[in-house]
Protein backbone atom coordinates (compact mmCIF):
# COMPACT_ATOMS: atom_id res chain seq x y z
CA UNK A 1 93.48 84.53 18.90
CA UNK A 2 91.24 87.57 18.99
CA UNK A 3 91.83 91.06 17.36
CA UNK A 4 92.88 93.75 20.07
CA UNK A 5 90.07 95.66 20.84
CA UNK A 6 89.95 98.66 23.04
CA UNK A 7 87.59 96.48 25.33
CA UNK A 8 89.30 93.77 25.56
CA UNK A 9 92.69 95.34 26.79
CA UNK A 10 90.53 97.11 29.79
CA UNK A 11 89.51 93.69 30.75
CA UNK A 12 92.91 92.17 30.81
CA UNK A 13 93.40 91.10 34.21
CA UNK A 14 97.16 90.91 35.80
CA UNK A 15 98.58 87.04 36.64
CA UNK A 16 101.30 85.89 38.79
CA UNK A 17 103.86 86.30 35.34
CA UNK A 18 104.09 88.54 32.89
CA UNK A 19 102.05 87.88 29.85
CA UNK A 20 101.35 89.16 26.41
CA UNK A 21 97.73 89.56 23.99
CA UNK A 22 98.95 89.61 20.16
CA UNK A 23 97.10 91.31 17.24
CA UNK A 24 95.46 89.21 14.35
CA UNK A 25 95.51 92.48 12.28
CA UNK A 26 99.01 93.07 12.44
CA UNK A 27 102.49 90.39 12.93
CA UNK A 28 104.26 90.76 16.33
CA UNK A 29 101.73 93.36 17.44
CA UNK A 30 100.25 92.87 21.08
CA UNK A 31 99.88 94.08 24.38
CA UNK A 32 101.76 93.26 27.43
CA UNK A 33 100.37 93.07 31.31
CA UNK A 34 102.59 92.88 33.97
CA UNK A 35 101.50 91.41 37.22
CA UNK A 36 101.14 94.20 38.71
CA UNK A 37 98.57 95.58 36.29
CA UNK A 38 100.59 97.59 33.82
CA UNK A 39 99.71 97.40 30.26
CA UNK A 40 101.96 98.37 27.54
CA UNK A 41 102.11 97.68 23.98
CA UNK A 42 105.08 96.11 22.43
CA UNK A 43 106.18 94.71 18.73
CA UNK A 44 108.15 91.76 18.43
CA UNK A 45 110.15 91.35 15.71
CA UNK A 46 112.93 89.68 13.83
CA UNK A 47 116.32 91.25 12.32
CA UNK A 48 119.28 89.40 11.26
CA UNK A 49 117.98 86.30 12.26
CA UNK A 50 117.25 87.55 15.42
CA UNK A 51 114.28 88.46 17.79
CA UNK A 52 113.64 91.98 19.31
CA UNK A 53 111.16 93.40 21.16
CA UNK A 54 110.23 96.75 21.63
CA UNK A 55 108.06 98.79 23.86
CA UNK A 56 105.65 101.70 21.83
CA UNK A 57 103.70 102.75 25.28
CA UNK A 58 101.99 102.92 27.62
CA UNK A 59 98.29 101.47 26.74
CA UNK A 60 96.78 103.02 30.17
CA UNK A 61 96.85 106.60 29.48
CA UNK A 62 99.29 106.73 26.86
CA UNK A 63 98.69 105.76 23.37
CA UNK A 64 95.62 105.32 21.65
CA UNK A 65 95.56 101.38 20.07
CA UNK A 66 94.93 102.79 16.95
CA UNK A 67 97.54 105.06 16.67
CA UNK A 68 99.71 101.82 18.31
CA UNK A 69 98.66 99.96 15.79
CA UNK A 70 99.63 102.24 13.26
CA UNK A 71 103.10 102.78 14.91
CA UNK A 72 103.74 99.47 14.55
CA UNK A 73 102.92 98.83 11.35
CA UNK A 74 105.87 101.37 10.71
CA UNK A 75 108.65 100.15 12.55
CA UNK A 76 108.03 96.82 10.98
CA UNK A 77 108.41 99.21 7.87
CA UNK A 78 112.12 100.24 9.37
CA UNK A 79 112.57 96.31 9.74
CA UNK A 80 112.17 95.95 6.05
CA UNK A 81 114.28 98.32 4.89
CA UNK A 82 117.30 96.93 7.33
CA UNK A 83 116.72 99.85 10.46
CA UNK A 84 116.56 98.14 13.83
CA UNK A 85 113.62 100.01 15.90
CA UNK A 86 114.83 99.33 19.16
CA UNK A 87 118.52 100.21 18.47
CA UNK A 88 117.31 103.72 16.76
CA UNK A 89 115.19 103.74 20.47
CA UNK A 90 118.39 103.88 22.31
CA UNK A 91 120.18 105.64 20.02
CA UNK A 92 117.68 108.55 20.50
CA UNK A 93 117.17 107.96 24.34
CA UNK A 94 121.00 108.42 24.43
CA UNK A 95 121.12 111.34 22.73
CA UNK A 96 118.84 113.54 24.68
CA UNK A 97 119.86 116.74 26.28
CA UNK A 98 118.45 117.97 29.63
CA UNK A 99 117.14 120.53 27.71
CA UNK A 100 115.60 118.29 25.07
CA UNK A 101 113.92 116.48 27.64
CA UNK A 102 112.19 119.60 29.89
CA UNK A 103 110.81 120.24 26.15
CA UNK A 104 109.55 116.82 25.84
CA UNK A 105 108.09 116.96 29.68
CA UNK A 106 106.15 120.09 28.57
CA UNK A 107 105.31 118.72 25.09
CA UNK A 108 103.99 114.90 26.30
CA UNK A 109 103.44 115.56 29.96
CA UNK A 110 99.98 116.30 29.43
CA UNK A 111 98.94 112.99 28.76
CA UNK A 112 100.03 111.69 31.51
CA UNK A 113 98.81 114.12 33.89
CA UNK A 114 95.41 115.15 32.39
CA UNK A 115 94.14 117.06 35.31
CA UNK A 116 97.64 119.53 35.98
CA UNK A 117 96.09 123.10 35.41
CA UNK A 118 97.79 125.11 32.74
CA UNK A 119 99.39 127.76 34.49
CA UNK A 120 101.28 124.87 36.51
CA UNK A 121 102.74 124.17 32.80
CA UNK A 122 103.86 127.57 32.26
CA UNK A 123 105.24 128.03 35.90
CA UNK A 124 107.00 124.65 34.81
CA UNK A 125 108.34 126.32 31.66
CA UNK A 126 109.53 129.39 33.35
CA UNK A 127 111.80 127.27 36.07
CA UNK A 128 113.05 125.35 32.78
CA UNK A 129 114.02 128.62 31.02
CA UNK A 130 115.37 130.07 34.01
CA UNK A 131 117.27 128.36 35.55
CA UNK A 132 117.58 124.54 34.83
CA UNK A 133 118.42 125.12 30.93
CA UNK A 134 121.31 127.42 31.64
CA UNK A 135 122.86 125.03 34.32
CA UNK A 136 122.04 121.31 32.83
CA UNK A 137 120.84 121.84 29.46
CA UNK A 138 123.67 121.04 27.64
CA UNK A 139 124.49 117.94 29.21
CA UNK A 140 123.03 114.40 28.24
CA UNK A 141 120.02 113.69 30.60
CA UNK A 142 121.38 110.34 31.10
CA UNK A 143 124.68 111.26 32.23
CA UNK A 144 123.06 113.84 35.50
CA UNK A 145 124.10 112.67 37.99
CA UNK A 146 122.62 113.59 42.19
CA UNK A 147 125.92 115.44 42.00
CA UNK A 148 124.60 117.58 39.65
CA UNK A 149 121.42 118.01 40.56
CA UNK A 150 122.77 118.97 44.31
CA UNK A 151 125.48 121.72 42.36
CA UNK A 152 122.24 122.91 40.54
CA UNK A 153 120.65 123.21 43.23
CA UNK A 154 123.72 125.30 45.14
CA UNK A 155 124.21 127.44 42.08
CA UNK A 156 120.68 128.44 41.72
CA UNK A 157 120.54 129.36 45.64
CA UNK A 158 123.54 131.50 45.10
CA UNK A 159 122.00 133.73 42.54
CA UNK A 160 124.14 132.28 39.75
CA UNK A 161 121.21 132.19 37.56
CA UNK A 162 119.33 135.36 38.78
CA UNK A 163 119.56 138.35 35.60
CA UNK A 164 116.91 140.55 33.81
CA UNK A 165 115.38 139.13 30.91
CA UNK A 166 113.90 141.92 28.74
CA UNK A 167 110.07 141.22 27.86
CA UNK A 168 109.10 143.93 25.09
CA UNK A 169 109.88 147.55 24.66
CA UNK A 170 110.46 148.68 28.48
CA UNK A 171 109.52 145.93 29.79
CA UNK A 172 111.53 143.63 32.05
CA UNK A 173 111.43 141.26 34.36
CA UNK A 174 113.89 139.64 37.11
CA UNK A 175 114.87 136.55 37.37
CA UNK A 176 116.24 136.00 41.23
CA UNK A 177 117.59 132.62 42.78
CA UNK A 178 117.37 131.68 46.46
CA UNK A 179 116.87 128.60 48.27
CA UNK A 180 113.20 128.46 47.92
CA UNK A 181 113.32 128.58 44.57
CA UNK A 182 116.76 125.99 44.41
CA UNK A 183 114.34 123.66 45.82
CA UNK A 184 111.86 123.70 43.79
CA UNK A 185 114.21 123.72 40.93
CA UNK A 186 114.86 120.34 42.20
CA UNK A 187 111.42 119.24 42.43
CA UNK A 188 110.71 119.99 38.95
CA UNK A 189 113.73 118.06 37.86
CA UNK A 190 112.45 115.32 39.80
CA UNK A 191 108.90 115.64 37.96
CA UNK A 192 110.47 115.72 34.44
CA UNK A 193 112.51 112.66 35.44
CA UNK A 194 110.02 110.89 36.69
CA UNK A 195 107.54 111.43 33.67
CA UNK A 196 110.53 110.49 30.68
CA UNK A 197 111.14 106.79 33.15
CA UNK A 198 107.21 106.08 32.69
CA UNK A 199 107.29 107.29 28.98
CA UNK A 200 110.30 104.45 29.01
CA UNK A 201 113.08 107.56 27.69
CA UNK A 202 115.37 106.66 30.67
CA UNK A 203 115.53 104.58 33.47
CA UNK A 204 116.82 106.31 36.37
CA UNK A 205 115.97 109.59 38.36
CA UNK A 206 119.13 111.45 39.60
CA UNK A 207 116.82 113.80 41.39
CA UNK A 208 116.06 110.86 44.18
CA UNK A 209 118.02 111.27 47.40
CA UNK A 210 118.73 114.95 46.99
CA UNK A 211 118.68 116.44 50.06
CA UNK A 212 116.93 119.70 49.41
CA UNK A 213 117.22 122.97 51.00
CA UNK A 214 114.87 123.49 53.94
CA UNK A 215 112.46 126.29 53.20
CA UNK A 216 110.98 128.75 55.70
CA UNK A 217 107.01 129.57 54.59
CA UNK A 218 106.77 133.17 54.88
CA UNK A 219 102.84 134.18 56.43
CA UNK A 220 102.43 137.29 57.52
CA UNK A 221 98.86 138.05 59.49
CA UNK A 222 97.60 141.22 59.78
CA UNK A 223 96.28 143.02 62.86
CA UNK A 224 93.02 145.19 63.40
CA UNK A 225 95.35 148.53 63.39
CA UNK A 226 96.72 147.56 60.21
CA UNK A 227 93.63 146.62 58.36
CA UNK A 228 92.10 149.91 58.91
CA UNK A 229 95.33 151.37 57.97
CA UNK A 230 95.10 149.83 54.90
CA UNK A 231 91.50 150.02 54.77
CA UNK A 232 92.08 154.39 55.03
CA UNK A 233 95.01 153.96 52.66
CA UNK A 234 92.09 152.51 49.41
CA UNK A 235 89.82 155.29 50.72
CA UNK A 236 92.18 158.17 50.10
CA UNK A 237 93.43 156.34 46.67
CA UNK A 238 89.54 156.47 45.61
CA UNK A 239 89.10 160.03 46.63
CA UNK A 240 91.92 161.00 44.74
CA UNK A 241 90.95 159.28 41.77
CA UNK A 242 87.40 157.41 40.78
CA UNK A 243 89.37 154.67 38.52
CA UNK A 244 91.31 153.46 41.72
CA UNK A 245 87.81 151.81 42.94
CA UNK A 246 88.65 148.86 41.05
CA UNK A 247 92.08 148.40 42.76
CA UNK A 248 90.75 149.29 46.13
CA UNK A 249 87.40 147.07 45.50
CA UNK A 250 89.99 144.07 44.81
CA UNK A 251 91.82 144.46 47.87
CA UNK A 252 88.58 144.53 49.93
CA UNK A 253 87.43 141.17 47.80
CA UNK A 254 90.37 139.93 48.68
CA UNK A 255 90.08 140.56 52.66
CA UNK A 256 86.22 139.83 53.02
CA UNK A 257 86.38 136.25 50.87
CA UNK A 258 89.67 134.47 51.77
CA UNK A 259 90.26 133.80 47.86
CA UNK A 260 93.51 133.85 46.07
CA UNK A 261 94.59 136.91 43.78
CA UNK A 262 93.99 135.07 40.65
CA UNK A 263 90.35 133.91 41.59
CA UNK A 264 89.39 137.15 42.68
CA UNK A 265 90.61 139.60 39.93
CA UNK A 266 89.26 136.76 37.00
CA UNK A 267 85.83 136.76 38.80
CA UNK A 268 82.93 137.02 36.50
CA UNK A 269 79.48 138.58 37.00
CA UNK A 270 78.21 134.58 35.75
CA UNK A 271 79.92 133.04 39.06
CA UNK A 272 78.56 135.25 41.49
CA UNK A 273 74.82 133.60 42.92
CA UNK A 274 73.30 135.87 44.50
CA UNK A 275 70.22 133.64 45.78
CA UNK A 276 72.39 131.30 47.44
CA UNK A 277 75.04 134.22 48.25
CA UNK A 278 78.31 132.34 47.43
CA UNK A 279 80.79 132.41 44.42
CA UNK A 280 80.80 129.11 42.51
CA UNK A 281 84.43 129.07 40.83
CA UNK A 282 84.85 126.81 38.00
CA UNK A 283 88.38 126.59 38.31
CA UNK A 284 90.66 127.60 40.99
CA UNK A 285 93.41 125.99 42.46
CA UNK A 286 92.25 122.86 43.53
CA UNK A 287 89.52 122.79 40.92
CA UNK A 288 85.61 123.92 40.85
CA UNK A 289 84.66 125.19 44.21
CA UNK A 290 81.89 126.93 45.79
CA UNK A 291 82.91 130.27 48.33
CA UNK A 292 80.63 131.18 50.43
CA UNK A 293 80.20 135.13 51.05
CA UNK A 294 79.58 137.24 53.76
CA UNK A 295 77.36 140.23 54.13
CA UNK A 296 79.95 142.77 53.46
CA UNK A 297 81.51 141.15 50.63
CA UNK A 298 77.92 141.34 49.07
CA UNK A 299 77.55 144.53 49.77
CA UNK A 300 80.81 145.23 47.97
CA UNK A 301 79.53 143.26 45.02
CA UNK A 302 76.23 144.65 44.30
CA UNK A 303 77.53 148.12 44.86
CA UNK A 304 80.20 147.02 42.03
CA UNK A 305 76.90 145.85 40.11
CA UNK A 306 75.59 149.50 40.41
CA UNK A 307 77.96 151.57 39.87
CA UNK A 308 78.98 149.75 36.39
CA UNK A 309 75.74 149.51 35.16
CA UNK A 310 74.74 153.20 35.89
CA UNK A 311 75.30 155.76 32.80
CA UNK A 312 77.61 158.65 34.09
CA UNK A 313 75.80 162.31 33.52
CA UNK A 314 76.15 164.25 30.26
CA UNK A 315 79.16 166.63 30.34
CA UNK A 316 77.93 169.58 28.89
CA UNK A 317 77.17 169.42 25.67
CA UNK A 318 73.83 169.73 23.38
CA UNK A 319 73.87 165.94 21.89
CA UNK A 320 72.22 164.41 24.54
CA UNK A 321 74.64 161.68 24.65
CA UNK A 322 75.70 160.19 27.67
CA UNK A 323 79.12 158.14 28.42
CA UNK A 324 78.46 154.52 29.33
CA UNK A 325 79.99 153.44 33.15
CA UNK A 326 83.38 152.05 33.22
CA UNK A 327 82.72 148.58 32.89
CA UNK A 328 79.18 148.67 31.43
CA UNK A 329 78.29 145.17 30.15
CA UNK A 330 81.69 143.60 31.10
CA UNK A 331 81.82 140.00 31.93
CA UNK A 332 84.38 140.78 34.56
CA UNK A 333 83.26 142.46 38.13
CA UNK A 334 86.47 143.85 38.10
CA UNK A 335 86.93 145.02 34.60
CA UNK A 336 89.80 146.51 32.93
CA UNK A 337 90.89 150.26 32.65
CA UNK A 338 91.31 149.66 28.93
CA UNK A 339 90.22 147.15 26.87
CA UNK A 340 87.68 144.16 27.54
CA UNK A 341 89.98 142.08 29.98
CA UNK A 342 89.78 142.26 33.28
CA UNK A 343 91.71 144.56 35.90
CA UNK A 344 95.66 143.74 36.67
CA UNK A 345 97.28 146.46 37.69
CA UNK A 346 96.83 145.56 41.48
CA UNK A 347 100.49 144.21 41.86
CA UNK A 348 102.28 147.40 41.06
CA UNK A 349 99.28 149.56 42.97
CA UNK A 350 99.78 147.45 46.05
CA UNK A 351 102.94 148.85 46.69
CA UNK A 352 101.60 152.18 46.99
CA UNK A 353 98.74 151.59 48.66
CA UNK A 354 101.24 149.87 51.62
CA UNK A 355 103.41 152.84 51.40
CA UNK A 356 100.19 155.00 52.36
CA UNK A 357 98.92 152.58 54.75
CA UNK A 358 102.58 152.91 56.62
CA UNK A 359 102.22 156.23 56.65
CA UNK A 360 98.88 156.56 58.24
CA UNK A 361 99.89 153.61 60.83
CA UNK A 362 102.40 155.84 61.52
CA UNK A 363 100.74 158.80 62.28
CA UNK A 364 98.09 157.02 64.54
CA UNK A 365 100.48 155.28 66.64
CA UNK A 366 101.59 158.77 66.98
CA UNK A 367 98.94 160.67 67.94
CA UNK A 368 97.69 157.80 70.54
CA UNK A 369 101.18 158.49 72.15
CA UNK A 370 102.08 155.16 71.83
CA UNK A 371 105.58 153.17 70.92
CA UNK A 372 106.72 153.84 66.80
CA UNK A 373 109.37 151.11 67.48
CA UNK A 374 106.42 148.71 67.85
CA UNK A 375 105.14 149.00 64.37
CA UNK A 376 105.69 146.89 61.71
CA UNK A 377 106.17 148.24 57.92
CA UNK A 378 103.84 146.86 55.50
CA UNK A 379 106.26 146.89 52.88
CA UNK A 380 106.53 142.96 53.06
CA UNK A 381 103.33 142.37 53.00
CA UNK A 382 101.82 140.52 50.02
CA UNK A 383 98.75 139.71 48.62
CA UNK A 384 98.33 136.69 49.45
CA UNK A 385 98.89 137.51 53.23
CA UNK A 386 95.17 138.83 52.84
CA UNK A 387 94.12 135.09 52.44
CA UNK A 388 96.39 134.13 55.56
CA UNK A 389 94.88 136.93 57.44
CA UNK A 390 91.09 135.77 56.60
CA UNK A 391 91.92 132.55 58.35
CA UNK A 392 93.64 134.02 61.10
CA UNK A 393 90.85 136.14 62.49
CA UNK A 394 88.29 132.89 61.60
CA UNK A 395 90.35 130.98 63.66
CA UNK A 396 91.26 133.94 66.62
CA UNK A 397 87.29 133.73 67.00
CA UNK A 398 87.14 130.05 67.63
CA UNK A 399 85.97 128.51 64.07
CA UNK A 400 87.70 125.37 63.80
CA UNK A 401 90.23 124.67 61.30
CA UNK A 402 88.13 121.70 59.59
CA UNK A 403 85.68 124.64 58.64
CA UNK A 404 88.20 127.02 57.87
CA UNK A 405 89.98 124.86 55.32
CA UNK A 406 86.47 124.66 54.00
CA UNK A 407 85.52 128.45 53.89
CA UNK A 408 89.22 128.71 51.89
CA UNK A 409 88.72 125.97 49.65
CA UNK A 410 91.58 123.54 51.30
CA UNK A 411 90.84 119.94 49.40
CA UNK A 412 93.28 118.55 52.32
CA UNK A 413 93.51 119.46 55.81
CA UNK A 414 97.03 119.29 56.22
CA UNK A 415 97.25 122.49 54.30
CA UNK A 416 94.80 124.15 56.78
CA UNK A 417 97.23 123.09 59.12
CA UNK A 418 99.63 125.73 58.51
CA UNK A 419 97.10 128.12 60.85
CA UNK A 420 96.72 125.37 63.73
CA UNK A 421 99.47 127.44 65.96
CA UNK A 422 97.11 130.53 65.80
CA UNK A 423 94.60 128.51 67.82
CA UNK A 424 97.24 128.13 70.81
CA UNK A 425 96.74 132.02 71.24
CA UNK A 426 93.95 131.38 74.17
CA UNK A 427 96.07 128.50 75.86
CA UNK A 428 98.85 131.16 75.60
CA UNK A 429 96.62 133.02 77.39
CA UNK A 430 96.04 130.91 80.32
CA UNK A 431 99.17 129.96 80.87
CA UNK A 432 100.42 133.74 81.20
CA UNK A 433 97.67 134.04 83.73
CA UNK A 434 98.67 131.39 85.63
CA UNK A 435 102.58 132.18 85.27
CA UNK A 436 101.60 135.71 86.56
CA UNK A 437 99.79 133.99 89.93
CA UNK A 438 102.59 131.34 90.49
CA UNK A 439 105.61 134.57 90.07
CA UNK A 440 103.26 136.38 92.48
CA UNK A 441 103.20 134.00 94.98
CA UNK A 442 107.02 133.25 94.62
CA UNK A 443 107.52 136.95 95.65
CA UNK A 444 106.16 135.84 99.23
């Protein structure tokens, strides 16, 4: 019988029946395969006169055989002193609150799903803190039943959950419910249930057969008129103030590239290539990508080069001293106001800068003569609309979605496909043509 090696457990291969490898290094220590490949390590022991097994882990992705190893050689400790292992097991399995588990989730998680971005973990946390702890924590995670998943669910949709939570010293943010965010709620659950049934904690997901709440995606895409509203609106925010170039310059980063808020405003001078002419992102969304950059959006950037690495003039005085450029040096294209980070007060400027927009759409429309009742407010309009309105034009001048998904770094094309109904415009086209001929015709 050999001594478990990290080699020879990879090797292992599956048979029709389950089947287990023991350890010469340590009694009742060995590794299971079932036949469908997985591999888990186990203990047998004996108490009372009789035999036990118990599971430590997972030994694909979970623990280590080392620290296995080690855990073993302490439960057979436990055994010793007259403490059954796999009773304690239950015991603590049974004993764990919702709330006890979500911290688990966040605390083990991560070794079972090596490649979920950090900020998914902390949007995780926040939906924990939210709104499943004050609705399920309490109660034992084995005991939730669908039930109570589907009155979570209800509960959270009905605002029963939504509050201000108080951040620092004037500084607050709200919480607010909905179905969108009921569902997800649910989906979370699901996650956190599905992670403690492979980490062996429970056995069954209440989540599972949930019917969830259907969810409406909200895209808004921008027209011509209201781009160069908007456009106007950054212009008159710069001319009233020089430090509003960095908001405005994010905004038009944000139109000219496709990318996502958080890509753009974390940009770094070290990611831009200007040879090639494309952003290469080492982490985005769906990992390291490359964006490819028009003209314009060059422009923008080496203007953004410029300006920060130009000294502004000497105010006045004797010294000959100048004050360094806003940014001087900075890692960041977009740099910070204050401090060394990089720029994020876009959010709250947004709003304003949609509020000015409205106003100049406004006043157009008005001037051309034309119909106020035919223009939209702005007001709903997010950030991230900018990325839907990127692919809109791309796809209004006949770039197909495969290459759109590409240009917006979509790693599958059924998330491109959210933009496929834009492409019907020209068949709309045609067919009003030809409804306008038939009605015509009809008129005799």
């Amino acid at each position: 019988m050999p001594k478990l090696t990290k080699k020879l457990i990879e090797n292992l291969e599956p048979a029709e029946a389950e089947f287990c490898v023991w350890d010469t290094q340590v009694t009742g220590f060995g590794v299971r395969v079932r036949p469908g490949g997985g591999r888990s390590y186990v203990l047998f022991y004996r108490l009372g006169g009789r035999f036990r097994k118990l599971t430590l882990g997972k030994a694909d992705g979970g623990y280590g055989l080392d620290e296995a190893r080690e855990r073993a050689i302490e439960k057979l400790q436990d055994v010793r002193d007259g403490i059954d292992p796999q009773a304690q097991k239950v015991a603590d399995r049974n004993a764990l609150t919702v709330a006890d588990l979500t911290d688990l989730y966040l605390e083990e998680g991560p070794a079972l799903k090596p490649n979920k971005k950090e900020s998914s973990w902390e949007t995780n946390r926040i939906m924990f803190d939210c709104h499943i702890k004050p609705l399920l924590g309490r109660q034992l995670a084995r005991d939730i039943t669908a039930m109570d998943v589907s009155r979570m669910q209800l509960d959270i949709s009905q605002g029963k959950t939504a509050r201000n939570v108080m951040l620092g010293h004037r500084r607050r943010s709200k919480v607010r419910g909905g179905k969108r965010v009921a569902a997800m709620a649910v989906i979370t659950l699901g996650a956190v249930y599905e992670f403690a049934i492979k980490a062996e904690y429970l056995q069954k997901n209440p989540t599972r057969g949930v019917e969830r709440f259907k969810t409406v995606r909200k895209e808004r895409y921008l027209s011509e008129r209201e781009i160069a509203a908007l456009a106007e609106a950054l212009a008159e925010f710069e001319r009233e103030d020089e430090r509003y170039g960095v908001m405005a310059d994010s905004v038009r980063l944000l139109m000219l590239t496709g990318c996502r808020k958080s890509e753009i405003l974390t940009l770094q001078w070290d990611f831009v290539d200007w040879t090639k002419g494309c952003l290469r992102l080492p982490e985005s969304k769906t990992g390291a990508k490359v964006v490819p950059l028009a003209d314009d959006a060059i422009a923008v950037l080496k203007r953004r080069w410029d300006e920060t690495r130009k000294p502004e003039a000497s105010r006045g005085h004797n010294s000959g001293d100048v004050t360094p450029a806003m940014g001087a040096g900075s890692p960041w294209v977009l740099p910070a106001l204050k401090g060394d980070g990089h720029f994020v007060g876009l959010p709250h400027l947004w709003t304003k800068v949609k509020a000015k927009a409205d106003i100049i759409l406004h006043r157009r429309v008005s001037d051309l003569g034309g119909d106020l009742r035919e223009v939209r407010s702005l007001a709903s309009v997010r950030l991230h609309d900018l990325r839907h309105s990127f692919a809109s034009f791309a796809i209004a001048d006949g770039a197909p979605l495969f290459l759109v998904g590409k240009v917006l770094g979509h790693k599958q094309a059924r998330t491109t496909e959210i933009y496929a109904h834009l492409s019907d415009d020209p068949l709309k086209l045609v067919a009003n043509k030809t409804a306008a001929r038939l009605s015509q015709a009809m008129r005799f």
